[in-house]
Each structure stands twice: as C-alpha cells, then as structure tokens.
Protein backbone atom coordinates (compact mmCIF):
# COMPACT_ATOMS: atom_id res chain seq x y z
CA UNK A 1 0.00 0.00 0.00
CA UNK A 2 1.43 3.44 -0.84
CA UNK A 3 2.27 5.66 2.20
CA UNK A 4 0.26 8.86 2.38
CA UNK A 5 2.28 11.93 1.52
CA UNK A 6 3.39 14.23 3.66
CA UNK A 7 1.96 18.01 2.72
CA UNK A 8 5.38 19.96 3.69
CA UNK A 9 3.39 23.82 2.37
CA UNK A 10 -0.20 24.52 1.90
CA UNK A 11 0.62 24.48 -2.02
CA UNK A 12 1.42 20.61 -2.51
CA UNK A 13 -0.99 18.48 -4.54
CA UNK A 14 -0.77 14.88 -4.80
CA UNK A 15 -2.54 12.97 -7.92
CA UNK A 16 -4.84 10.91 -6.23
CA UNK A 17 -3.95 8.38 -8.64
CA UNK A 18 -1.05 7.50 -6.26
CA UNK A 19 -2.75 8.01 -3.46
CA UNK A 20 -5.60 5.38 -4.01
CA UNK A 21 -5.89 1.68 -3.32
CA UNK A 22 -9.44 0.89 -2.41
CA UNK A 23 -10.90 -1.09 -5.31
CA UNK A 24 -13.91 1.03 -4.51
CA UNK A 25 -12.40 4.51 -5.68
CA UNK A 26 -11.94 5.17 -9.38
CA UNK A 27 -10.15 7.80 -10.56
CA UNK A 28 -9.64 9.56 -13.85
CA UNK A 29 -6.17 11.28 -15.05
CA UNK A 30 -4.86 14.52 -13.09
CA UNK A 31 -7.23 14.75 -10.30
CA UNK A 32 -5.63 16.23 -6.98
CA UNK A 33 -5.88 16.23 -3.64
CA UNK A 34 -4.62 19.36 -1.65
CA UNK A 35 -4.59 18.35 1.88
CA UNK A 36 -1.98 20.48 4.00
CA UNK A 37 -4.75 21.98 6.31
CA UNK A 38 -6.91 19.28 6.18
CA UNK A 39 -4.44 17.41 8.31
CA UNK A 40 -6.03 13.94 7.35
CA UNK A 41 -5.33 11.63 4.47
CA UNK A 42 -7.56 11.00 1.89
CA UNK A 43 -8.77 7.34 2.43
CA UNK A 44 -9.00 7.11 5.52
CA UNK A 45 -10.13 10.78 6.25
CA UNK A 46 -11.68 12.60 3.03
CA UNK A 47 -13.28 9.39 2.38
CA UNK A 48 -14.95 7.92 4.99
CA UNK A 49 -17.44 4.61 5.63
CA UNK A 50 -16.02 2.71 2.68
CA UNK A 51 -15.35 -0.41 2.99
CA UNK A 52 -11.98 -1.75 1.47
CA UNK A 53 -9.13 -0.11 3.57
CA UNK A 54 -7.00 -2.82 4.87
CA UNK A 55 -8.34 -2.71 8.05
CA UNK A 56 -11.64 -3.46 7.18
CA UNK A 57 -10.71 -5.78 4.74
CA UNK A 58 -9.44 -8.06 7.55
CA UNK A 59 -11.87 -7.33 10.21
CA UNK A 60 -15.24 -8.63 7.69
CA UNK A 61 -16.44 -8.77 4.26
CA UNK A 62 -19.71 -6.97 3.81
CA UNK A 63 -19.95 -8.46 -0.39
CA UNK A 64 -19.36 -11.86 0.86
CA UNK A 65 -20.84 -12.16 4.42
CA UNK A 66 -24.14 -10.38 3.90
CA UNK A 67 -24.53 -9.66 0.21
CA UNK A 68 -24.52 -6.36 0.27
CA UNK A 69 -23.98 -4.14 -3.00
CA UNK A 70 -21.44 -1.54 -2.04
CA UNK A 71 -21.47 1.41 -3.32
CA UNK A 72 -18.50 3.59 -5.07
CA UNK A 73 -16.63 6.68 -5.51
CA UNK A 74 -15.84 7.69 -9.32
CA UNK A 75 -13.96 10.88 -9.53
CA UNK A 76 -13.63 12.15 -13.11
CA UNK A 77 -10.53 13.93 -15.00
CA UNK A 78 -8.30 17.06 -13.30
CA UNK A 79 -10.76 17.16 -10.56
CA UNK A 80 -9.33 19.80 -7.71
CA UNK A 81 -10.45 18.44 -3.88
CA UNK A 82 -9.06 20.63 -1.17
CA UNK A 83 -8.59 20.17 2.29
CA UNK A 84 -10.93 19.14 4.82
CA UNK A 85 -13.04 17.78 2.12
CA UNK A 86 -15.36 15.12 3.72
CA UNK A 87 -16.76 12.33 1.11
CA UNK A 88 -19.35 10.58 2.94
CA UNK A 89 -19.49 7.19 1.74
CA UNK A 90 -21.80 3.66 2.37
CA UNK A 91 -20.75 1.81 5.48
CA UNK A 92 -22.94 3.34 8.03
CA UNK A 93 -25.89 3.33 6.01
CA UNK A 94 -27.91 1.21 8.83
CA UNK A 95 -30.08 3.86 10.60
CA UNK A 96 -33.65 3.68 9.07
CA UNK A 97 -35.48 7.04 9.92
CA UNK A 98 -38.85 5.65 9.11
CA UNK A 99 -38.19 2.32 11.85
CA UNK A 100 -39.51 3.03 15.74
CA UNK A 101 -34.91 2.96 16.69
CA UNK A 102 -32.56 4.43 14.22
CA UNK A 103 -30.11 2.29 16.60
CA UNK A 104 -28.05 -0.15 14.40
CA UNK A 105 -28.61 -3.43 16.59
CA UNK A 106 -25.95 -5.88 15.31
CA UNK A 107 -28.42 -8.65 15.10
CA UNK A 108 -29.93 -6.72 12.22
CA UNK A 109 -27.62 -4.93 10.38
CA UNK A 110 -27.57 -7.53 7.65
CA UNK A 111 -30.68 -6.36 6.78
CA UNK A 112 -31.06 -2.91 7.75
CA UNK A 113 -28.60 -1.85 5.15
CA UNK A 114 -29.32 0.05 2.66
CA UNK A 115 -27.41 1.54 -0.15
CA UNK A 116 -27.36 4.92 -1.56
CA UNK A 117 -25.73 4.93 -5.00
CA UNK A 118 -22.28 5.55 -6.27
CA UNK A 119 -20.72 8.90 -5.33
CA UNK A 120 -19.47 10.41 -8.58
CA UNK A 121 -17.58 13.64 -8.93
CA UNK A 122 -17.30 14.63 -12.76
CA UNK A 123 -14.37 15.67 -14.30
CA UNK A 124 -13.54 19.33 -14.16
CA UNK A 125 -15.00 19.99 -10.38
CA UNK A 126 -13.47 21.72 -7.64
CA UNK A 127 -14.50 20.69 -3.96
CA UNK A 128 -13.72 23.75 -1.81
CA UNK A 129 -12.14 23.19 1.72
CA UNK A 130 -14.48 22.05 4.56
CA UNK A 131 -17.39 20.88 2.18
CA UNK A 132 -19.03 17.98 2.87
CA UNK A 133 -20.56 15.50 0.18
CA UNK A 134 -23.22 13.04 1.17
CA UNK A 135 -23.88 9.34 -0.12
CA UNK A 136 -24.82 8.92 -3.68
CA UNK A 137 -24.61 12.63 -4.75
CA UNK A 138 -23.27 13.59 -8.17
CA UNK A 139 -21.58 16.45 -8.79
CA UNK A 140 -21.34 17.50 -12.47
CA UNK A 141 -18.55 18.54 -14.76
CA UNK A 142 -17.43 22.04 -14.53
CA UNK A 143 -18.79 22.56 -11.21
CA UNK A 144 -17.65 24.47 -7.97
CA UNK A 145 -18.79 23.36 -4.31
CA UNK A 146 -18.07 26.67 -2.31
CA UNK A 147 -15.74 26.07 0.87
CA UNK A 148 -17.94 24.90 3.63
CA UNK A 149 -20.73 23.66 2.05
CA UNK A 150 -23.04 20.45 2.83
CA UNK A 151 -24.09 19.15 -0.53
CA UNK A 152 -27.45 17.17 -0.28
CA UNK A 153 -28.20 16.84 -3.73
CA UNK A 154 -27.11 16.74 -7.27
CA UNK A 155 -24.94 19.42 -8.80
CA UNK A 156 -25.71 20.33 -12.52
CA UNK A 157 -22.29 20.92 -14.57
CA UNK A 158 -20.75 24.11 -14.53
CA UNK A 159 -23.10 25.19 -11.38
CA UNK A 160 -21.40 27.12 -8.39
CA UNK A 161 -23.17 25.89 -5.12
CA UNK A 162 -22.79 26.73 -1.42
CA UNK A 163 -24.07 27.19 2.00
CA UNK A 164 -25.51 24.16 4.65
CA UNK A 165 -27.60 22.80 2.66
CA UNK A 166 -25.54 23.30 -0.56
CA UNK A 167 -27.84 26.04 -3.07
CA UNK A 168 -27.48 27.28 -6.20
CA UNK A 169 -25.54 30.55 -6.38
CA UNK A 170 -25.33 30.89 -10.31
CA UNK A 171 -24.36 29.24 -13.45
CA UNK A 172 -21.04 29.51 -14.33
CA UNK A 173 -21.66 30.15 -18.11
CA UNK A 174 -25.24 30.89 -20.33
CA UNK A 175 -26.82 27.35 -20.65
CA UNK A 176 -25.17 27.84 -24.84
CA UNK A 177 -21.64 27.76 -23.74
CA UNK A 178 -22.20 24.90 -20.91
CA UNK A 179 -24.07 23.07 -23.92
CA UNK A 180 -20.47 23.61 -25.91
CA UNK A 181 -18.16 22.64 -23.07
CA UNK A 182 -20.45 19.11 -22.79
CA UNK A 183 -19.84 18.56 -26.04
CA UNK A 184 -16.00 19.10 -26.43
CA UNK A 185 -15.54 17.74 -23.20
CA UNK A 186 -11.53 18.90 -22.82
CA UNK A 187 -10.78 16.92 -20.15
CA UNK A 188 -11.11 13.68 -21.86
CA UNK A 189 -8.80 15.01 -24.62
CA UNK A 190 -4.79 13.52 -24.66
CA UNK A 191 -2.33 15.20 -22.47
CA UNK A 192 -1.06 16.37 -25.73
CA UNK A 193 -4.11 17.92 -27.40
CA UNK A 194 -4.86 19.88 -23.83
CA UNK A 195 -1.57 21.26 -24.16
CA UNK A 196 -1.73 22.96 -27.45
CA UNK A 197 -4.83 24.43 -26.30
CA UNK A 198 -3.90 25.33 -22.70
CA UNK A 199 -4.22 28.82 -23.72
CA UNK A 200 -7.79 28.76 -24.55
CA UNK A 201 -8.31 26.75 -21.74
CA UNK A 202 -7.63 29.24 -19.21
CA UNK A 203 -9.79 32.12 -20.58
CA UNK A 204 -13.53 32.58 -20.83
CA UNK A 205 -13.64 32.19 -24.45
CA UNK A 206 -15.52 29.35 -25.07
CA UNK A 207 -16.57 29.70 -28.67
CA UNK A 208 -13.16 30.13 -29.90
CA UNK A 209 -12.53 27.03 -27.50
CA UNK A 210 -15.27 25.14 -28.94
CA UNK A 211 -14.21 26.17 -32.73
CA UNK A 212 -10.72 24.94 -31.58
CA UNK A 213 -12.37 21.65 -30.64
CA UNK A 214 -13.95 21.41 -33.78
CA UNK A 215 -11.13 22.48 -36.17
CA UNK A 216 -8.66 20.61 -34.35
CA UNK A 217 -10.13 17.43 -32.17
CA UNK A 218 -12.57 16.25 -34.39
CA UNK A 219 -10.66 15.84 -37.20
C-alpha cells in the first residue's frame, strides 16, 4: 500500500492516482488532492465509511458475508479536492429514519442496510475546503462546491453551489456555452491535445474554445 504523503506547504498536490488503493475509488487522469490543512489523508479521512481499507478488509467482508452491494466513488478527470473535504461514503448506512430505533442493533444490520448509489464527482470539479458531500450525490462537470458547504443533492455541470444545505448561487456560463463545453468535453482530450490548447483553456472564451475543438479534435 502506498504511504500517504506528507503536505510539507499549503501548495502541494498529490494525484490521487497515487494516493488510491481501495478497489472502490476510481479515478480519472490529473485529479488532486490538496490536503496540508486538512491534516487527514484522503482514504481514511476525506473518504470515509467505505469499505476496502486494509483494516476493514481483515476485520469482515460486507460483499461476501451479507450480500450487500457496495457502493463507489468515481472521480472524473483534473478534478481539484481541497482540504478538509469530507466524502461521505456507504458503510454506516444502517439507521432507518422511518423504523420506531434508528439504533443499528448488530443482530440486524444484515438487513437494515441500505445503499445509496455511487458517489461520482465529474471531471472538471473543484471541492472547496471544509465541504461535505453526502452518499450517492453527483456532482457535475465544470462545477464548484463553495468552501464549507453540505451538498445534499445533485450538482448540474458548470453550477457554483454553497451554504448548509448546498444552493445554487449561479451558473457559471449561459446554458449555450455549458451546452459547448459538454460537447467538447476537454478533459477527456490527450495530455497532448490539452496542451496545445492550454491557452484557450484558461480564458472565458468558449466559442473560440469550442471552434478549436472542432477544427482541431474532431478531425
């Protein structure tokens, strides 16, 4: 298992394709995790209640002992996750609002749980510091979850959201240019075709972007 990193300045990243070994995170190409204040690493801290650390591994196997369907975390391409970030995730998903106890009584947990649905952060997002993600959210391309927000429900691409619970603040771009960026999708490009257009990229011209893409890409 690889050794979480140590964050020697608030400015270090780590891909968190080094950082992952749980068979229940997927992750895309470039996506970072920026954890010097967040003083925790990021699976077994950001993430949390997913089974398929080593620890848990050894202590039971919810797949094989119960039949549960776990869910998962799928995190997209160059997806930015700061510090404090909490991912809540499907392992404590035994208290039942609508039963008399939401008390997890061993005896039962077999069949009081209950899962939620992958967790899926789309490529392009930025999790601000502090926020908090429930189970079996997903959070769409393009979009930004303001520091210390509690997001409760989906996120539509290119959407800026914050506050406890998580609301819309405003769309990034007019619903045209979103409808362009979900079509030329950049961040599935090669490493080499993102280059040449880094300088597109990072502007706010997204028609000459999206001529780019279709000049260039879809050739």
């Amino acid at each position: 298992m690889n050794k979480q990193p140590i964050f020697e300045k608030w400015s270090d990243t780590v891909e968190l394709k080094d950082l992952v070994t749980n068979p229940l995170i997927e992750v895309g190409k470039a996506s970072y995790y920026s954890g010097y204040y967040g003083n925790q690493s990021f699976e077994d801290g950001c993430v949390r209640y997913l089974w398929g650390d080593p620890k848990t591994k050894q202590a039971f196997n919810p797949i094989e002992d119960f039949g549960w369907r776990l869910d998962k975390l799928i995190i997209g391409n160059y997806v930015c996750i700061a510090g404090g970030v909490t991912i809540l995730m499907g392992g404590n998903h035994n208290h039942h609002p609508d039963w008399i106890t939401v008390y997890p009584f061993v005896s039962h947990v077999e069949k009081s749980y209950e899962p939620k649905g992958n967790t899926v952060i789309k490529s392009d997002a930025w999790i601000g510091m502090n926020a908090m993600i429930m189970p079996g959210i997903t959070i769409g391309e393009g979009a930004i979850i303001a520091a210390g927000s509690v997001v409760v429900k989906d996120v539509s691409p290119y959407t800026i959201v914050g506050g406890n619970p998580a609301r819309v603040i405003k769309k990034r771009f007019s619903e045209a240019e979103i409808s362009m960026l979900l079509e030329l999708r950049w961040f599935d490009w090669t490493e080499k075709q993102i280059e040449a257009a880094k300088d597109l990229l990072m502007s706010g011209t997204i028609s000459e972007l999206h001529n780019y893409y279709k000049k260039y890409i879809l050739r």
